[in-house]
C-alpha atoms as a PDB file:
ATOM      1  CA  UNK A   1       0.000   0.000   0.000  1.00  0.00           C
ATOM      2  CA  UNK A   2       1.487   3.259  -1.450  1.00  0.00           C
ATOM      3  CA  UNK A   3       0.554   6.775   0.983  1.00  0.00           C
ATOM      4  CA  UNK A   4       0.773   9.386  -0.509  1.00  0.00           C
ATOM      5  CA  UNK A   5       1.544  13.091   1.810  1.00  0.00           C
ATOM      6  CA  UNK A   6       0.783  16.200   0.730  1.00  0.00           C
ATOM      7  CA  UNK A   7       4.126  18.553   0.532  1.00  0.00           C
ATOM      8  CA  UNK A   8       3.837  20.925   3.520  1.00  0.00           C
ATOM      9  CA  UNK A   9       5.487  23.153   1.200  1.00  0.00           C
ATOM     10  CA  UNK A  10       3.671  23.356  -1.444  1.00  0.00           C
ATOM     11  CA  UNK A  11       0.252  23.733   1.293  1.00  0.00           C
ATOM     12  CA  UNK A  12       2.307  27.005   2.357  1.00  0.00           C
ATOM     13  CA  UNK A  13       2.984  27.944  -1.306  1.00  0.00           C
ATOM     14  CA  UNK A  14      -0.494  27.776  -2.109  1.00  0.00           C
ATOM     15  CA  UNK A  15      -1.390  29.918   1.050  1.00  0.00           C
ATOM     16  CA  UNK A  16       1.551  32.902   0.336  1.00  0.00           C
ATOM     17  CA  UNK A  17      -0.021  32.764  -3.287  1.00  0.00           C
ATOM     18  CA  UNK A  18      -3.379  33.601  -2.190  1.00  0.00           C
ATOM     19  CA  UNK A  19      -1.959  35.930   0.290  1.00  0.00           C
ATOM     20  CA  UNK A  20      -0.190  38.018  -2.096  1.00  0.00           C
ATOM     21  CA  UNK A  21      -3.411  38.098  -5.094  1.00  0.00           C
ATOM     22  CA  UNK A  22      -5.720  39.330  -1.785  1.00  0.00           C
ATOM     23  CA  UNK A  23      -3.443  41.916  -1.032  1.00  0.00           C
ATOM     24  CA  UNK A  24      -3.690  43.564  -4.514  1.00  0.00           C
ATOM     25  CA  UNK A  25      -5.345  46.922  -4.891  1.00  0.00           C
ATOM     26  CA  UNK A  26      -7.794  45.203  -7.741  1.00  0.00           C
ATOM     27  CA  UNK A  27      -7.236  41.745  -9.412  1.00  0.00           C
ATOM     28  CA  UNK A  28      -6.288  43.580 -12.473  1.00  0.00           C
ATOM     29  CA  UNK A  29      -3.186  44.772 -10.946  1.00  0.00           C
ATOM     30  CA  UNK A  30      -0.932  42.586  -9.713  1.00  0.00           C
ATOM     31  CA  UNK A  31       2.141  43.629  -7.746  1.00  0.00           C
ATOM     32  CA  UNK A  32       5.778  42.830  -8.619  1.00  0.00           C
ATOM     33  CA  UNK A  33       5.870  40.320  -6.033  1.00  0.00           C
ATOM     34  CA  UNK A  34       2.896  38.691  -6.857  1.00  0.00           C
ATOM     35  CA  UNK A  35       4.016  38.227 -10.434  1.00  0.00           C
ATOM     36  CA  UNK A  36       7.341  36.886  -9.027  1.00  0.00           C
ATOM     37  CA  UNK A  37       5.685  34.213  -6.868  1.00  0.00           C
ATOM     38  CA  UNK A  38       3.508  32.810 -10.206  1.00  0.00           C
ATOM     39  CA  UNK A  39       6.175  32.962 -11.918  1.00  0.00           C
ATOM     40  CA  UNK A  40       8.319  31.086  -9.643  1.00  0.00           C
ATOM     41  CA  UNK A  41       5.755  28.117  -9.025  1.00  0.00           C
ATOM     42  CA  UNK A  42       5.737  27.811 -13.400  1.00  0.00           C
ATOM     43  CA  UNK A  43       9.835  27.816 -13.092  1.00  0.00           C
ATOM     44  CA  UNK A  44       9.780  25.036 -10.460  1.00  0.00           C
ATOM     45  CA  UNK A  45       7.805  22.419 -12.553  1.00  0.00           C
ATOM     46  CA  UNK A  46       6.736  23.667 -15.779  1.00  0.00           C
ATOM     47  CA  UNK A  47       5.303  20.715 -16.929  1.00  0.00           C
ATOM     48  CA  UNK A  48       3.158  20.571 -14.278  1.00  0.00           C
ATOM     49  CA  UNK A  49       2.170  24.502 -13.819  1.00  0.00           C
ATOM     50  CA  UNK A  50       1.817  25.545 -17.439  1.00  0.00           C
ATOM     51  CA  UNK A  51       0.813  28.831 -18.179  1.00  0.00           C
ATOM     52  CA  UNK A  52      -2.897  28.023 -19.197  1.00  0.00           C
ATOM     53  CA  UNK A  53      -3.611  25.478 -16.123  1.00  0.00           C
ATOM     54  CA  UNK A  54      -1.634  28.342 -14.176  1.00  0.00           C
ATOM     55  CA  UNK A  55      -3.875  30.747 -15.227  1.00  0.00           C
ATOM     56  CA  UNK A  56      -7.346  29.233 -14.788  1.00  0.00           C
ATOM     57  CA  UNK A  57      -6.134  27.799 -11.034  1.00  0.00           C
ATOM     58  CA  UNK A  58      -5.945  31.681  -9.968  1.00  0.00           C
ATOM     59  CA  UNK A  59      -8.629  33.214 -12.360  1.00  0.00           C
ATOM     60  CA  UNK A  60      -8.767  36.632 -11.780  1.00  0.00           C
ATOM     61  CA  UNK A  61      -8.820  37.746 -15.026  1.00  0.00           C
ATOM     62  CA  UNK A  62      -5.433  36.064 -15.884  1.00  0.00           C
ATOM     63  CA  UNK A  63      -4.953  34.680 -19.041  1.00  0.00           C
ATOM     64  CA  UNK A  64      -1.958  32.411 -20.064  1.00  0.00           C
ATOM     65  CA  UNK A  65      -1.043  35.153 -22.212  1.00  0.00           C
ATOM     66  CA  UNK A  66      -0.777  37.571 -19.725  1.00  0.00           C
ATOM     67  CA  UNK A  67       1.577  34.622 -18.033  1.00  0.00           C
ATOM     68  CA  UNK A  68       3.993  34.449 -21.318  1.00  0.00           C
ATOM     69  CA  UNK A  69       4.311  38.488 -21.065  1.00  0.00           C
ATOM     70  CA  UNK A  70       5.068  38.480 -17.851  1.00  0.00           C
ATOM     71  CA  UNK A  71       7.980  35.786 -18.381  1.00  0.00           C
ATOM     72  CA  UNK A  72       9.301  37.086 -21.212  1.00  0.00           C
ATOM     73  CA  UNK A  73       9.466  40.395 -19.137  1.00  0.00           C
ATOM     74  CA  UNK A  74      10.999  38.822 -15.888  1.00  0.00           C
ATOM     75  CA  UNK A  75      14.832  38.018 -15.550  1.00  0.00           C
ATOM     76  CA  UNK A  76      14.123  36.229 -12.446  1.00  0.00           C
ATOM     77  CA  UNK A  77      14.541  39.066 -10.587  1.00  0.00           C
ATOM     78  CA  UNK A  78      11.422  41.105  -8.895  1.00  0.00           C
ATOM     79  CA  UNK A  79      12.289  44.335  -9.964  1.00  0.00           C
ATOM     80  CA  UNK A  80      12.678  43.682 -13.543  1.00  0.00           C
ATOM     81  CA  UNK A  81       8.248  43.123 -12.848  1.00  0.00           C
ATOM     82  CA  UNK A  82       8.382  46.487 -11.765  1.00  0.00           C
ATOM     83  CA  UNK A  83       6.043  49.214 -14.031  1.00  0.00           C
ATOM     84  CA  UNK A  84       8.256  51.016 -15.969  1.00  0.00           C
ATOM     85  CA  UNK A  85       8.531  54.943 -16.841  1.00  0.00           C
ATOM     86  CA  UNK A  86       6.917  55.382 -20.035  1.00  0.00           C
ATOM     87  CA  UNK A  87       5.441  52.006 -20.454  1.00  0.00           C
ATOM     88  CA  UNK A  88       1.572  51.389 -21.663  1.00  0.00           C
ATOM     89  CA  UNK A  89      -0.079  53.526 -24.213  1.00  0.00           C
ATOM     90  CA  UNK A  90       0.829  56.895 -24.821  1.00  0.00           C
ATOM     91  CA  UNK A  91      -2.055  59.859 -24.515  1.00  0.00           C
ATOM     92  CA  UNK A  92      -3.983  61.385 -27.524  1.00  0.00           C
ATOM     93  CA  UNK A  93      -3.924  64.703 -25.726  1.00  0.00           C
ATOM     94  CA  UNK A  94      -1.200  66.172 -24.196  1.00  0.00           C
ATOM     95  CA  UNK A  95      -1.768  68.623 -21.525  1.00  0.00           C
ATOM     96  CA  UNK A  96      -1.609  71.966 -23.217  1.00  0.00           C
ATOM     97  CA  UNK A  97      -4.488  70.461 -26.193  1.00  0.00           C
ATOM     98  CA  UNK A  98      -5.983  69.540 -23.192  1.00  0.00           C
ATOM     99  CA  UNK A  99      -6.242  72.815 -21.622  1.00  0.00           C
ATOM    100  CA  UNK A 100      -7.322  74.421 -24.642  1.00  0.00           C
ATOM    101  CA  UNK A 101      -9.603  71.909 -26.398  1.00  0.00           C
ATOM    102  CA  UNK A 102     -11.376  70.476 -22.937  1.00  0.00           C
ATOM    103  CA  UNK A 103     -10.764  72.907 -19.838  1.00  0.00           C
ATOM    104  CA  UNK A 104     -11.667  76.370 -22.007  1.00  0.00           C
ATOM    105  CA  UNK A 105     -14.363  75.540 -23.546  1.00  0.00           C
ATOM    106  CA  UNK A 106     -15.680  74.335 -20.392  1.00  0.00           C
ATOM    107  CA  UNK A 107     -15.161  77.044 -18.032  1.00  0.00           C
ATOM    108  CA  UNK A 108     -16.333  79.330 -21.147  1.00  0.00           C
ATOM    109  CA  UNK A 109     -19.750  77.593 -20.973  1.00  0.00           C
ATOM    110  CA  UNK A 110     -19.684  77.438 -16.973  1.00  0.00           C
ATOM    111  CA  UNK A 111     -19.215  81.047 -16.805  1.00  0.00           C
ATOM    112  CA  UNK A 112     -21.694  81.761 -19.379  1.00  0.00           C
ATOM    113  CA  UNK A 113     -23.721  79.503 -16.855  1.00  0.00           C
ATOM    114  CA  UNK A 114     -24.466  77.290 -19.878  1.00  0.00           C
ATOM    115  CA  UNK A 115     -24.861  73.436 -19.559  1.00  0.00           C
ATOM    116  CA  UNK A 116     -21.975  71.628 -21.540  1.00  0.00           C
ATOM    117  CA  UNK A 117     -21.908  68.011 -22.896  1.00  0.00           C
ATOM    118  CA  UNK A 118     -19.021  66.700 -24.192  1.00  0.00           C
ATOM    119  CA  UNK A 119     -20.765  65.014 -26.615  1.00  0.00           C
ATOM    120  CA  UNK A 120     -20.279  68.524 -28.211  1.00  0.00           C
ATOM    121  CA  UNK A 121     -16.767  68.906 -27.982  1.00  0.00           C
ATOM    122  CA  UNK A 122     -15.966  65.494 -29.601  1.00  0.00           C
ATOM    123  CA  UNK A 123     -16.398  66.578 -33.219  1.00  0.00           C
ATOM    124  CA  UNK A 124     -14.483  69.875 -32.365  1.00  0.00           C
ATOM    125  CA  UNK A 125     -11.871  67.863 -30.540  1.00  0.00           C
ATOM    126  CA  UNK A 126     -11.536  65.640 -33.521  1.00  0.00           C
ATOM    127  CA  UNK A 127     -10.906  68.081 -35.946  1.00  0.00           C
ATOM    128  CA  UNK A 128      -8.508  69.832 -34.483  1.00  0.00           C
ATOM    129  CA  UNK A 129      -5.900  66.536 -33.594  1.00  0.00           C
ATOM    130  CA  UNK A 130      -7.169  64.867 -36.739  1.00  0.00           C
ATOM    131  CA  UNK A 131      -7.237  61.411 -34.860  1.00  0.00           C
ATOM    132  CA  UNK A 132      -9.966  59.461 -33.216  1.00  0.00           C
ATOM    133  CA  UNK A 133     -11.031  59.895 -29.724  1.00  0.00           C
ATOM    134  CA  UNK A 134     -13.855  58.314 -27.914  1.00  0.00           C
ATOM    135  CA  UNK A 135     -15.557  60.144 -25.480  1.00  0.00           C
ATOM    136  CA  UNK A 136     -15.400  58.276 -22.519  1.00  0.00           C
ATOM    137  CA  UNK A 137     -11.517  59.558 -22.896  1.00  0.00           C
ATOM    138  CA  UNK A 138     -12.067  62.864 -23.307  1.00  0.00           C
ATOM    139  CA  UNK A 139     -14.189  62.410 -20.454  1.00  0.00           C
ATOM    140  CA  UNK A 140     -10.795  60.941 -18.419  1.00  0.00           C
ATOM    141  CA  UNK A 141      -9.153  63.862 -18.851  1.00  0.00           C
ATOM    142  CA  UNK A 142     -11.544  66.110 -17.886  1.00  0.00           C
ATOM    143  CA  UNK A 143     -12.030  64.178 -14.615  1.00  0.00           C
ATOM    144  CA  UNK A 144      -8.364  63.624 -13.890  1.00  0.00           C
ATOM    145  CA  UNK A 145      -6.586  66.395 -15.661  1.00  0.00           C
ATOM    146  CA  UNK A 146      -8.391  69.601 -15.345  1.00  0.00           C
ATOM    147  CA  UNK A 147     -10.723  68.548 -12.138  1.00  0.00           C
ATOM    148  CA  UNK A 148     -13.826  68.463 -13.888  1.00  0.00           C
ATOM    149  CA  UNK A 149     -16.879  66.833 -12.497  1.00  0.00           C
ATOM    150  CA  UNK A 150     -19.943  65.561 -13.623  1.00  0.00           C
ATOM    151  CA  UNK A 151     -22.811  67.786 -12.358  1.00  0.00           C
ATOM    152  CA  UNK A 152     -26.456  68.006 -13.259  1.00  0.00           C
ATOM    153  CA  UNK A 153     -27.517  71.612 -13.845  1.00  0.00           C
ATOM    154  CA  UNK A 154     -30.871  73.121 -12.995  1.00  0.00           C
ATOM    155  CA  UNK A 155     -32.554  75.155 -15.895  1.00  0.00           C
ATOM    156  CA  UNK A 156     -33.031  78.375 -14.888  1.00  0.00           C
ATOM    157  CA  UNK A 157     -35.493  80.878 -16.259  1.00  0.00           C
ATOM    158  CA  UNK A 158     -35.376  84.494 -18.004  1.00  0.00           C
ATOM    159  CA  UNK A 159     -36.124  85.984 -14.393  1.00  0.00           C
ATOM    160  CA  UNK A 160     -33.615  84.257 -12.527  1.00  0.00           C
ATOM    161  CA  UNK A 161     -30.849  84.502 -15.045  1.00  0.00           C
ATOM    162  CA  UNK A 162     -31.207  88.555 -14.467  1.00  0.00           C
ATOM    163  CA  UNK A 163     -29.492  89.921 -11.353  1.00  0.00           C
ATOM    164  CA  UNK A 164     -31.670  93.041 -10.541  1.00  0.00           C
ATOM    165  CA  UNK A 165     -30.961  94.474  -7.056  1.00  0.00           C
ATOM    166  CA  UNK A 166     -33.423  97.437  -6.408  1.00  0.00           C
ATOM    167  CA  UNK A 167     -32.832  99.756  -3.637  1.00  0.00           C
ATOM    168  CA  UNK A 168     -35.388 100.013  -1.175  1.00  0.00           C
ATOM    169  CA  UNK A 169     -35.873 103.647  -0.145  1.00  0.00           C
ATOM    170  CA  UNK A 170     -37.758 104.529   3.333  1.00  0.00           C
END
């Protein structure tokens, strides 16, 4: 009769693993050390951890492609994991077409106490870089780079929209 033990270490591998995915901000965004640990369980036994089993066992949103970057990224060190300066996509806008194409015409309209939409601005924002832009990013940078919020005005009437102070004489 063959019995067959469970590693203890692989029981506390498992547990660190888990440890390390539940301490990341969102599962979209794994840390350095994170990566480092997944990828060190594939480097131990590859043929047993391959990059698509791998990838379902922790879910998450990880795909075995996602896995292969990450590798071919890694030098089996953990700061060569590390987010970069410069890496991921680089902005339509930069911050001065920002200022003039999204903050201006904005504050214009706010201090004409106008409603704006920036389904407006797209076409006008489109013309002028001569690129495509959705609006959910022009949106972005309104929110993050010029501090604009989402608000839901009040329409106001003739009346209200004139400031009239009379002078009440005794």
């Amino acid at each position: 009769m063959h019995c067959s033990r469970v590693d203890p270490r692989r029981e506390v591998s498992a547990a660190l693993l888990l440890l390390l995915l539940l301490s990341s901000p969102t599962m979209k965004q794994y840390s350095p050390e994170s990566k480092h640990h997944i990828l060190l369980q594939h480097a131990s036994n590859p043929a047993l951890h391959s990059f698509s089993s791998l990838a379902r066992s922790l879910g998450g949103g990880l795909t075995a492609r996602t896995l292969q970057r990450w590798q071919q990224q890694w030098d089996g060190a953990q700061q060569s994991l590390e987010r970069r300066e410069g890496s991921g996509r680089p902005r339509l806008l930069d911050t001065t077409q920002v200022n003039n194409l999204i903050r201006t015409p904005i504050k214009n309209k706010n201090r004409a106490h106008t409603p704006v939409h920036y389904p407006q601005l797209m076409p006008i924002i489109r013309k002028k870089i001569g690129k495509e832009i959705h609006i959910n990013t022009i949106r972005n940078y309104g929110r993050r780079d010029c501090g604009i919020r989402l608000k839901h005005t009040k329409k106001r009437t003739t009346a209200e929209c004139k400031y009239e102070y009379k002078y009440e004489s005794e």
